[in-house]
C-alpha atoms as a PDB file:
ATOM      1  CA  UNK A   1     164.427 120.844 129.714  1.00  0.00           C
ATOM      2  CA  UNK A   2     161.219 119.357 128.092  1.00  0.00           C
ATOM      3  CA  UNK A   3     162.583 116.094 126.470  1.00  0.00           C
ATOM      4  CA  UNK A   4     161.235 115.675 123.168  1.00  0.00           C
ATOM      5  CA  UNK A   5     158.845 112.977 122.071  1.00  0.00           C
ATOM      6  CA  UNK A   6     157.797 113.792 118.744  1.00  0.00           C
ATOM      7  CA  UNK A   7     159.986 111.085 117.071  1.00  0.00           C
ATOM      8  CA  UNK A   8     159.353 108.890 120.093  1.00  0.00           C
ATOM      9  CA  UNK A   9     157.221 105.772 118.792  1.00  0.00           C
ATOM     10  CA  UNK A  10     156.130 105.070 122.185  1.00  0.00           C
ATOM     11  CA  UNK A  11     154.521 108.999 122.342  1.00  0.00           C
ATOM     12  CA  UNK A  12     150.272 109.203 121.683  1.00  0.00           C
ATOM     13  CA  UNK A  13     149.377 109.684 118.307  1.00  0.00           C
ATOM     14  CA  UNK A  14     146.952 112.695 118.021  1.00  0.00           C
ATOM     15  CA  UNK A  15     145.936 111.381 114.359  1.00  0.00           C
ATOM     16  CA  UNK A  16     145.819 108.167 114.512  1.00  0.00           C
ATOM     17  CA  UNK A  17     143.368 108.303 118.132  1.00  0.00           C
ATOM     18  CA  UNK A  18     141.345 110.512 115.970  1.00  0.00           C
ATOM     19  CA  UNK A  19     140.748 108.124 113.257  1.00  0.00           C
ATOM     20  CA  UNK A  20     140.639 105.093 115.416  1.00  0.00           C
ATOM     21  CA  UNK A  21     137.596 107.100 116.996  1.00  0.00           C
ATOM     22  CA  UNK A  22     136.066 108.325 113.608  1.00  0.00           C
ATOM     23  CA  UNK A  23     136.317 104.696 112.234  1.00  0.00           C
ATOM     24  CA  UNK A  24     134.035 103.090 115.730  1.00  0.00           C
ATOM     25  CA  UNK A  25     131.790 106.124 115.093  1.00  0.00           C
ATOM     26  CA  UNK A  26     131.180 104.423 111.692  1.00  0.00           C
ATOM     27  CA  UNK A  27     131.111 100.943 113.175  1.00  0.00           C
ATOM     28  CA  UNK A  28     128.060 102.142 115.492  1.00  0.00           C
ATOM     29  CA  UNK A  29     126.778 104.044 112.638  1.00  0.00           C
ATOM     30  CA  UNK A  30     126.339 101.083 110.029  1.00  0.00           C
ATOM     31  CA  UNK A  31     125.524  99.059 113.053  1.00  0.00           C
ATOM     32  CA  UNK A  32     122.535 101.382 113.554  1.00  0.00           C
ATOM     33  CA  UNK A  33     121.509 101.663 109.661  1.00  0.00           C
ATOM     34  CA  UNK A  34     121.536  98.112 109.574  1.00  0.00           C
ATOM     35  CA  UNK A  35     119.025  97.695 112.345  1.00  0.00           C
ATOM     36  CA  UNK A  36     116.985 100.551 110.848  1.00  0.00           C
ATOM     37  CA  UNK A  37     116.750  98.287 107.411  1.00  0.00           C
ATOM     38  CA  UNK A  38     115.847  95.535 109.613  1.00  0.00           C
ATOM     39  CA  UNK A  39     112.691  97.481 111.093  1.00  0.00           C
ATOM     40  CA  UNK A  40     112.046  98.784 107.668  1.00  0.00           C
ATOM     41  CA  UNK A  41     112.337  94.897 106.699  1.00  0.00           C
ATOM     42  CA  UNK A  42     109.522  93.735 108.451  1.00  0.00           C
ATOM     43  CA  UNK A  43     107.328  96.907 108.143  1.00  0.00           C
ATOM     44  CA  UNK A  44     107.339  96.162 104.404  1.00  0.00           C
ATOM     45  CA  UNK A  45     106.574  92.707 105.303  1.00  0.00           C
ATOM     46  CA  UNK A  46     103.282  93.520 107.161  1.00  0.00           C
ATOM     47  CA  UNK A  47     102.083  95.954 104.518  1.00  0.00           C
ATOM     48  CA  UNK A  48     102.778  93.468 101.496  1.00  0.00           C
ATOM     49  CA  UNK A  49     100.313  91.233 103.842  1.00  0.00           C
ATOM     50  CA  UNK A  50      97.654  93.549 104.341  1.00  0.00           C
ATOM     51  CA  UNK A  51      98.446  94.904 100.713  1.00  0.00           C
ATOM     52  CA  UNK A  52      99.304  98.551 100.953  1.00  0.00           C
ATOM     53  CA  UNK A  53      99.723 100.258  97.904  1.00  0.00           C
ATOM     54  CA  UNK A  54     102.698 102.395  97.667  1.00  0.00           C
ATOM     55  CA  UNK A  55     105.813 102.713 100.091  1.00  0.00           C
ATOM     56  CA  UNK A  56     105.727 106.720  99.772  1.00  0.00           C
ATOM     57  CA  UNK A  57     105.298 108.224 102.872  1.00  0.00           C
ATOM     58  CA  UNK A  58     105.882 111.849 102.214  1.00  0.00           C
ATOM     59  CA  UNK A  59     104.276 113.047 105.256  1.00  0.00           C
ATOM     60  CA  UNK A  60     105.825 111.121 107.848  1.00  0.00           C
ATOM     61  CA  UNK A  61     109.108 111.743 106.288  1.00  0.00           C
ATOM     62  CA  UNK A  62     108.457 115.251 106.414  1.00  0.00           C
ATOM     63  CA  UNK A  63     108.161 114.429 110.091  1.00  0.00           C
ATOM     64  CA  UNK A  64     111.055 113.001 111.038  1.00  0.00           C
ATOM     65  CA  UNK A  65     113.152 115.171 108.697  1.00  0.00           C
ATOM     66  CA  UNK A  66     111.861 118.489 111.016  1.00  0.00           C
ATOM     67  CA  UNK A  67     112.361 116.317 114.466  1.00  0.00           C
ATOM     68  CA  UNK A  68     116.027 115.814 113.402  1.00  0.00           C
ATOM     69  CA  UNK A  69     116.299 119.465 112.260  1.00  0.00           C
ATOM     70  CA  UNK A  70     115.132 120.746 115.807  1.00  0.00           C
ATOM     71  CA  UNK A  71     117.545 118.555 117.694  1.00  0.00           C
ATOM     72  CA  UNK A  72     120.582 118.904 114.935  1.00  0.00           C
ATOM     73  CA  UNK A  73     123.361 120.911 116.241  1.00  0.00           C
ATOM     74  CA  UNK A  74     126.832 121.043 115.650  1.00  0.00           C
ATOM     75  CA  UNK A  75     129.994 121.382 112.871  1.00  0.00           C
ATOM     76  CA  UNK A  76     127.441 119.226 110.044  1.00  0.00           C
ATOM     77  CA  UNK A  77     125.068 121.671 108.113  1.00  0.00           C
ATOM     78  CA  UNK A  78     121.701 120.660 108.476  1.00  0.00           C
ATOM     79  CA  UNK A  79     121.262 120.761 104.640  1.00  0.00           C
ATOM     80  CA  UNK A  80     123.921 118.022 104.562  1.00  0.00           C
ATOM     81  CA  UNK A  81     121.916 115.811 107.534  1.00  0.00           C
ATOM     82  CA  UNK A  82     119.103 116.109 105.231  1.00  0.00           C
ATOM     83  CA  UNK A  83     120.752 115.111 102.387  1.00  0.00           C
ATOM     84  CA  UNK A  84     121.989 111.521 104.222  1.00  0.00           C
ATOM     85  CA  UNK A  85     118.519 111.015 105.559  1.00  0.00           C
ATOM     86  CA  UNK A  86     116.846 111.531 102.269  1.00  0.00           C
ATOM     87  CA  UNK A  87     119.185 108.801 101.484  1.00  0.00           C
ATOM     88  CA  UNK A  88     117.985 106.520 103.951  1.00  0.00           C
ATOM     89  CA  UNK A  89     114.382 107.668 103.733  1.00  0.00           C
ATOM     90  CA  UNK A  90     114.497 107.232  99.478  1.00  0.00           C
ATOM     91  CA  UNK A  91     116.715 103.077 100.548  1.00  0.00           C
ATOM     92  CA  UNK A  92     113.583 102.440 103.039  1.00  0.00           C
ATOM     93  CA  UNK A  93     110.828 103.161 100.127  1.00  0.00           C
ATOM     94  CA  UNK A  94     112.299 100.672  97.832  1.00  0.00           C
ATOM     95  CA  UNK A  95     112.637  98.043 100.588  1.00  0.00           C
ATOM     96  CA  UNK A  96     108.676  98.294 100.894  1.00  0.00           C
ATOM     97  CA  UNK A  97     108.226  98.169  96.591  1.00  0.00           C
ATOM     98  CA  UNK A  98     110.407  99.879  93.959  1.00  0.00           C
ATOM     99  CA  UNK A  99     109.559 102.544  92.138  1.00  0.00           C
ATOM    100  CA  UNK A 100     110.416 105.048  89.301  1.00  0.00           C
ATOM    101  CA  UNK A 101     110.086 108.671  89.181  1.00  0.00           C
ATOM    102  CA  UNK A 102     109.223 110.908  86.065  1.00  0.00           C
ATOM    103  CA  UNK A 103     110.486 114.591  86.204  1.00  0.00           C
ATOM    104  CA  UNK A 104     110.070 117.226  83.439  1.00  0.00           C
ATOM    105  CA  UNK A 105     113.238 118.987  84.216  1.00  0.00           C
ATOM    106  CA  UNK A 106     112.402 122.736  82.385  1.00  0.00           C
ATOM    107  CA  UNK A 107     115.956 123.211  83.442  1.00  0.00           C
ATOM    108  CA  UNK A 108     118.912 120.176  85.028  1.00  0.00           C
ATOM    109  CA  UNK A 109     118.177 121.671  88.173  1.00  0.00           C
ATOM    110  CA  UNK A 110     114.443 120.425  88.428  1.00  0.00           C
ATOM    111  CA  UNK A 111     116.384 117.053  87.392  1.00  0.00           C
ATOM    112  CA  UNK A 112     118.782 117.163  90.449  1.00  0.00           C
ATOM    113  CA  UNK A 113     116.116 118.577  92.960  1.00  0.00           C
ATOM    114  CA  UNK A 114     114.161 115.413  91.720  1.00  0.00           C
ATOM    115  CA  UNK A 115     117.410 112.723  91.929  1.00  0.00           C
ATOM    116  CA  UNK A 116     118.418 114.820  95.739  1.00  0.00           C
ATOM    117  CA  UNK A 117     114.791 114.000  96.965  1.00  0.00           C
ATOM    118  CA  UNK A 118     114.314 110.577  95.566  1.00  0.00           C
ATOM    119  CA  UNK A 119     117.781 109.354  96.415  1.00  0.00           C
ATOM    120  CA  UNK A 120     120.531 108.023  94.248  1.00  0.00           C
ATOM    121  CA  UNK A 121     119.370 104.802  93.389  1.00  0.00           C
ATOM    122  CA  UNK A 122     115.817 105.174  92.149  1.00  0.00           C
ATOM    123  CA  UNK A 123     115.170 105.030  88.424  1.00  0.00           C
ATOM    124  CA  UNK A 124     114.173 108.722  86.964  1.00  0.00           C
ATOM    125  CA  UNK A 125     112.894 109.066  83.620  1.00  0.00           C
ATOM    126  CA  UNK A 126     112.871 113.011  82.331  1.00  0.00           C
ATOM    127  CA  UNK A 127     110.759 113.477  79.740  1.00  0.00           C
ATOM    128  CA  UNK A 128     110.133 116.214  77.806  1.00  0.00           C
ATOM    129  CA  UNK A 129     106.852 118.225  79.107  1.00  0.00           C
ATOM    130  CA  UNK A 130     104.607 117.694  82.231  1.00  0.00           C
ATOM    131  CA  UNK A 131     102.009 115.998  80.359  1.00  0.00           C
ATOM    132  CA  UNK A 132     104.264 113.246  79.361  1.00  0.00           C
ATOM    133  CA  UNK A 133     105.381 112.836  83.003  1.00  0.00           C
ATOM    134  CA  UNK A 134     101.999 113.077  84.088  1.00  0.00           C
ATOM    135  CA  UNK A 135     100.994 110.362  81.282  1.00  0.00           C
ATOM    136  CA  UNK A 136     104.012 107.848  82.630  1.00  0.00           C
ATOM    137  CA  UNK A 137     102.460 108.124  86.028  1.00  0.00           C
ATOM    138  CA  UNK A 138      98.683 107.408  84.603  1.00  0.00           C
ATOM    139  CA  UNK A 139      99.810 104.236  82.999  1.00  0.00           C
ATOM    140  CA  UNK A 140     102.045 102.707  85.455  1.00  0.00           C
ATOM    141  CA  UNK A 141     105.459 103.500  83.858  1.00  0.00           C
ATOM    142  CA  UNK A 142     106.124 105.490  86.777  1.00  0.00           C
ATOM    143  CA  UNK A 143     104.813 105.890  90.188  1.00  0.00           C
ATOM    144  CA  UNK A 144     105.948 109.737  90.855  1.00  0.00           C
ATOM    145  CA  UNK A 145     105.992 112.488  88.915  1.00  0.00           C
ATOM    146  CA  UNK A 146     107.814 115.605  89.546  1.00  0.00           C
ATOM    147  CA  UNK A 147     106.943 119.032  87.975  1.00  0.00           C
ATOM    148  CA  UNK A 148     107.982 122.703  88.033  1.00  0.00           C
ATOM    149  CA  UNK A 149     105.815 124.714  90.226  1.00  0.00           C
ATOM    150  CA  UNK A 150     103.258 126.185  88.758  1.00  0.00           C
ATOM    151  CA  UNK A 151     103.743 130.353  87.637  1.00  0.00           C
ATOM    152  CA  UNK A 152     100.847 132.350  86.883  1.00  0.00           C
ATOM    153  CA  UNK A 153     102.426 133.816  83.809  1.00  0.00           C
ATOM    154  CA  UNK A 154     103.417 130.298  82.222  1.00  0.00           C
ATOM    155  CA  UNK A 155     102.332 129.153  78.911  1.00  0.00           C
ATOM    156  CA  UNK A 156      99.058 127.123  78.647  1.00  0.00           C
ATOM    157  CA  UNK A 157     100.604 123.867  77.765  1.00  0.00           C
ATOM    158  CA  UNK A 158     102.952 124.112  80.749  1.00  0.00           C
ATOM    159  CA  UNK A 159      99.564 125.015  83.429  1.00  0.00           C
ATOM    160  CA  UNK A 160      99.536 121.044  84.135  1.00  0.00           C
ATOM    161  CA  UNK A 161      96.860 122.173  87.113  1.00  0.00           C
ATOM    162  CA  UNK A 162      94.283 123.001  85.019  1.00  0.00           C
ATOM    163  CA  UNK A 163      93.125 119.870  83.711  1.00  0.00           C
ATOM    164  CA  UNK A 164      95.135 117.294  86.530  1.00  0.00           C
ATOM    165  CA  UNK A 165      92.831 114.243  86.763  1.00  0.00           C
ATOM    166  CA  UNK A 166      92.625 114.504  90.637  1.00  0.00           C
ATOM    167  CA  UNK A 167      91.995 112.637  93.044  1.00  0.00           C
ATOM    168  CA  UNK A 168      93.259 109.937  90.839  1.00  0.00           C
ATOM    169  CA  UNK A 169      96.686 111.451  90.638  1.00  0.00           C
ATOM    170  CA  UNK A 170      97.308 114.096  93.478  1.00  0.00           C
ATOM    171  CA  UNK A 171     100.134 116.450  94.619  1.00  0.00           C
ATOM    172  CA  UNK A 172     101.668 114.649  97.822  1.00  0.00           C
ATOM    173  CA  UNK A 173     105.162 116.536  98.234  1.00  0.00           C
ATOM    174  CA  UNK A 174     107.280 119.784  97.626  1.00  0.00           C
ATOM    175  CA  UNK A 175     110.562 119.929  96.922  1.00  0.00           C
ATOM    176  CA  UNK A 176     113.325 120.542  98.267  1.00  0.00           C
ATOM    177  CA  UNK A 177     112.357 119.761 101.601  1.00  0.00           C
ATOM    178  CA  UNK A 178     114.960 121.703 103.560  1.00  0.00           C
ATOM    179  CA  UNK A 179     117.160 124.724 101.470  1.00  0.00           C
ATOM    180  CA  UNK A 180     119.383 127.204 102.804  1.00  0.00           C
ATOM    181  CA  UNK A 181     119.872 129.165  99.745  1.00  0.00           C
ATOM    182  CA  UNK A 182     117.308 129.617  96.881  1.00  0.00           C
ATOM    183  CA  UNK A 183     116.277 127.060  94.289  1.00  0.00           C
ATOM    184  CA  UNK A 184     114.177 126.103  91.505  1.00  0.00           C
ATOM    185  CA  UNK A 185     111.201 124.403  93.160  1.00  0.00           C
ATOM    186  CA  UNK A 186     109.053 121.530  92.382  1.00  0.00           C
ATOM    187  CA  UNK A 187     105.619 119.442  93.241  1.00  0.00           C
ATOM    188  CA  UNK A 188     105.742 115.461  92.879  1.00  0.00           C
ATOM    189  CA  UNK A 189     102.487 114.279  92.462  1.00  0.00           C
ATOM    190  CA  UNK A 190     101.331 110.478  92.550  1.00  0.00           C
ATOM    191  CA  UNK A 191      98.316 108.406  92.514  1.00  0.00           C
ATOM    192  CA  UNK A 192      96.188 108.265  95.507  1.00  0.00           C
ATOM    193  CA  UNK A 193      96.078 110.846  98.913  1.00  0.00           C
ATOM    194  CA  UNK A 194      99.232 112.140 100.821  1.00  0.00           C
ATOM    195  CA  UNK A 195      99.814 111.604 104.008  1.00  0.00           C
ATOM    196  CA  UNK A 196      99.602 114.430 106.793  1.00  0.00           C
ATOM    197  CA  UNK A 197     102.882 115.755 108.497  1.00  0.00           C
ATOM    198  CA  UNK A 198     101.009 118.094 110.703  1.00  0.00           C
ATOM    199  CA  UNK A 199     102.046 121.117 109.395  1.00  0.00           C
ATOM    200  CA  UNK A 200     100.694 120.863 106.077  1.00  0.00           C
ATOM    201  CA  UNK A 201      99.545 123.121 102.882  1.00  0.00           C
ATOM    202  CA  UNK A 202      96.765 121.990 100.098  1.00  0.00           C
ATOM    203  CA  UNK A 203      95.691 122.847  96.754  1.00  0.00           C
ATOM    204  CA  UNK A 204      92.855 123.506  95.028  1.00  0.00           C
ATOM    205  CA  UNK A 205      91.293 123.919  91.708  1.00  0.00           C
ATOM    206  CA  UNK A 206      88.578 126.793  91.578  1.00  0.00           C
ATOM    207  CA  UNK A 207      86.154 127.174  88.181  1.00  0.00           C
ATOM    208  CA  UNK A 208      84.025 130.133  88.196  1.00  0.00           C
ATOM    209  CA  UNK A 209      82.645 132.937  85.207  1.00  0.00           C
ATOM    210  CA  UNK A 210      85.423 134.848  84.241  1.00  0.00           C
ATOM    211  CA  UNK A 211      84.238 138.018  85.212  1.00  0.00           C
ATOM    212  CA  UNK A 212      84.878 137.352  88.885  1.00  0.00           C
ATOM    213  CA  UNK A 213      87.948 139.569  90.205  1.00  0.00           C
ATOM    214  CA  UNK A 214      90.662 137.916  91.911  1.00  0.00           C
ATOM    215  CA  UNK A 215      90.019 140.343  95.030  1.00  0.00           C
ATOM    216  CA  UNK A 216      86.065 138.853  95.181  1.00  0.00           C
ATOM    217  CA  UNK A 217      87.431 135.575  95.027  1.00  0.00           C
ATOM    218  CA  UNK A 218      89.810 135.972  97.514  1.00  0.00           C
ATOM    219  CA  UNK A 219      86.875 137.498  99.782  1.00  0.00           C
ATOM    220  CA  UNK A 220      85.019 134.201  99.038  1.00  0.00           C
ATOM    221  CA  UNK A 221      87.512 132.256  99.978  1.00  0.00           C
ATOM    222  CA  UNK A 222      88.357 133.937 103.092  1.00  0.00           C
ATOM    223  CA  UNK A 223      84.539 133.984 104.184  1.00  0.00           C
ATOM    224  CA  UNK A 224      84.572 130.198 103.414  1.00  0.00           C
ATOM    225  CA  UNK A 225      87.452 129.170 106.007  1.00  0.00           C
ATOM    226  CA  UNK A 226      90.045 129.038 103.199  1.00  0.00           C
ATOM    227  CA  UNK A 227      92.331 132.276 103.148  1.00  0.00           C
ATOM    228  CA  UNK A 228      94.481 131.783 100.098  1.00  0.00           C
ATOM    229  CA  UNK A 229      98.559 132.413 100.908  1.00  0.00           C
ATOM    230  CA  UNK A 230      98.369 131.666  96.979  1.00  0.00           C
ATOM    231  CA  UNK A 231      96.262 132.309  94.110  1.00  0.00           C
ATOM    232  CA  UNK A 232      96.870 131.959  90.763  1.00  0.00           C
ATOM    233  CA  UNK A 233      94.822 133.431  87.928  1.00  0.00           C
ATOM    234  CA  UNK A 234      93.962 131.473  84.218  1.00  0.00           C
ATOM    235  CA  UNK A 235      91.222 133.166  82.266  1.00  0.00           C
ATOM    236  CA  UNK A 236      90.253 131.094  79.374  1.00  0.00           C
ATOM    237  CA  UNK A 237      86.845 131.121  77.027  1.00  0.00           C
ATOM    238  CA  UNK A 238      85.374 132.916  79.690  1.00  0.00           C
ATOM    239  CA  UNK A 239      86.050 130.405  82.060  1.00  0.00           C
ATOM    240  CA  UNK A 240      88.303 131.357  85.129  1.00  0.00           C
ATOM    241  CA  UNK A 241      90.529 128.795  87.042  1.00  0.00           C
ATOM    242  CA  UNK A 242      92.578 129.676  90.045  1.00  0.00           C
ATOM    243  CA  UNK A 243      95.242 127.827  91.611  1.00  0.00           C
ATOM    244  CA  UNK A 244      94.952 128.397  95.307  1.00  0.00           C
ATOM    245  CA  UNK A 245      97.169 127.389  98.171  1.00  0.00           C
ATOM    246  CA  UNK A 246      95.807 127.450 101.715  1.00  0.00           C
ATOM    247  CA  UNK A 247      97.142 126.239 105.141  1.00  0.00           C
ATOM    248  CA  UNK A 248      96.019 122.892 106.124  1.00  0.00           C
ATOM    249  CA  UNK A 249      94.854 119.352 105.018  1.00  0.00           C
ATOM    250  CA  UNK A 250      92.002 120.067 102.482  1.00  0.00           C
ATOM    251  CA  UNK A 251      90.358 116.800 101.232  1.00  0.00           C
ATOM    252  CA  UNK A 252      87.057 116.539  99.173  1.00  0.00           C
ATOM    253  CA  UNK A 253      83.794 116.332 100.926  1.00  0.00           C
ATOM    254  CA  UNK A 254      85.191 119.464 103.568  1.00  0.00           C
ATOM    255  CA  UNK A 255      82.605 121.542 103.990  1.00  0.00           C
ATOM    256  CA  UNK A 256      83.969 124.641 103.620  1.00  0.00           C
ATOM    257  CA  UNK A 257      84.144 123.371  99.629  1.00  0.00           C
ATOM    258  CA  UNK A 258      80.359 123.700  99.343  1.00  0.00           C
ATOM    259  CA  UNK A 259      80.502 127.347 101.007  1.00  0.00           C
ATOM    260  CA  UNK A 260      82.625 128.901  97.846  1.00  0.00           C
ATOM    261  CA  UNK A 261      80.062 130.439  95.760  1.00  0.00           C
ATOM    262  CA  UNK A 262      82.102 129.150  92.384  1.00  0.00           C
ATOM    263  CA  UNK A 263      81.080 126.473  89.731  1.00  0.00           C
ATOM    264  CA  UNK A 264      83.694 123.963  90.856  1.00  0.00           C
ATOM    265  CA  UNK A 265      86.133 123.358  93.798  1.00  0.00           C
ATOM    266  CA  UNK A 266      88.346 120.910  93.624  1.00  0.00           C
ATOM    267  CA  UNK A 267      91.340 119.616  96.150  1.00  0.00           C
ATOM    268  CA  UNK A 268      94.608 118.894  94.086  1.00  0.00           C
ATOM    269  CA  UNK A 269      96.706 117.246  97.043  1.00  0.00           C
ATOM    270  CA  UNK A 270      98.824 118.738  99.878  1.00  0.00           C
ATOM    271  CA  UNK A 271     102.032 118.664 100.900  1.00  0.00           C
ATOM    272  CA  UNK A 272     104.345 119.022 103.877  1.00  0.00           C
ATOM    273  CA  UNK A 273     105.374 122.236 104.484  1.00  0.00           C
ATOM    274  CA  UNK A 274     109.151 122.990 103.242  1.00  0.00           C
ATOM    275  CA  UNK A 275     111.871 123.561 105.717  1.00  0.00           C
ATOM    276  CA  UNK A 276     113.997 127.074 104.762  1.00  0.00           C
ATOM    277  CA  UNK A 277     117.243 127.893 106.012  1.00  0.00           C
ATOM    278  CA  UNK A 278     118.723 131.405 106.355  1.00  0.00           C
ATOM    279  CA  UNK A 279     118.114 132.174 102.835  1.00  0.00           C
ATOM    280  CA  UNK A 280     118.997 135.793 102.076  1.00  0.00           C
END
């Protein structure tokens, strides 16, 4: 007969070898972050010397967010590994030079996309319209702002694109990043260019005479280099603006600008292109 051992002190402990395990997992983890903040440490240090202007990085973030993605595996959801590195990423940025983001939250979910990408700690200021946010950001109050994306069918004073004072302030990120289900999404936009993450989507303003169709424009654009996967359409005192998404890094000065037969092209910003999950 099997003697029994389960009141036996001298027996292994299933539990308690699991949580001596779990708790030199952490040790090795905060062992690790630690060293990463030390990196981060003197990174800052070399670009306060050669004075770079802001810590944001959205780009290479983007980066490092998809290498993890590709090599994640496991019991941990990848939205959750996303959510601790945007963590980290958002603690890194204000080791290199704090800053404050704006966010016209339409709706609290804009607000907590906003506070999931930016991170717990940083300061964010919702105000009550997209101009406002946009204004915080033009006079230094803030150094992000984060909008709703853009709907053709919005209301004029809510089309922020039409009259965005670019390149001064440009769109450098979408958000969220990585989603497995659907969600409100949003641009952050902030003064000077993004960064490329290689795989990368940009925006840009188009005036032309109203009369033009969005079918000829798309034609234009597509004979130009710059198939739209989005086009939006404002007619106003006989002036048309489009909002117009294409694939790739689209900067002023490309020359595929001067080959649009319109009255004015101009590039809003890019952004990384957003991770999805298995979303419906």
């Amino acid at each position: 007969m099997t003697p029994d051992t389960t009141l036996d002190p001298a027996a292994p402990n299933p539990l308690a070898a699991a949580r001596a395990e779990i708790d030199a997992l952490d040790d090795a983890l905060h062992d690790l972050v630690m060293r990463r903040a030390e990196v981060v440490a003197r990174l800052a240090a070399s670009r306060a010397k050669a004075g770079s202007p802001s810590p944001l990085r959205p780009g290479r973030e983007a980066m490092i967010l998809r290498r993890l993605l590709a090599r994640h595996h496991g019991a941990l959801p990848p939205e959750a590994l996303v959510r601790l590195w945007r963590e980290i990423l958002a603690a890194s940025s204000a080791q290199q030079g704090g800053f404050t983001v704006a966010v016209y939250a339409r709706t609290p979910e804009f607000g907590r996309v906003a506070r999931e990408h930016f991170g717990s700690l940083t300061p964010l200021r919702t105000l009550p319209t997209a101009t406002r946010a946009l204004a915080a950001v033009a006079a230094g109050e803030a150094q992000v702002a984060v909008l709703p994306l853009p709907e053709e069918a919005e209301a004029p004073e809510e089309a922020w694109w039409t009259s965005l004072d670019s390149p001064r302030l440009q769109v450098i990120a979408r958000l969220p990043f990585y989603s497995a289900e659907p969600r409100p999404e949003a641009l952050a936009l902030a003064p000077g260019a993004p960064d490329p993450s290689g795989a990368d989507r940009s925006l840009l303003r188009i005036e032309a005479m109203a009369d033009r169709s969005r079918a000829q424009l798309a034609t234009a654009l597509a004979s130009a280099g710059l198939a739209p996967c989005m086009m939006q359409l404002r007619r106003d005192g006989g002036v048309l603006r489009a909002l117009v998404e294409v694939d790739g890094v689209l900067e002023a000065g490309d020359p595929r600008l001067a080959a649009l037969p319109v009255d004015r092209a101009l590039p809003l910003g890019f952004y990384a292109v957003p991770e999805r999950g298995d979303i419906g």
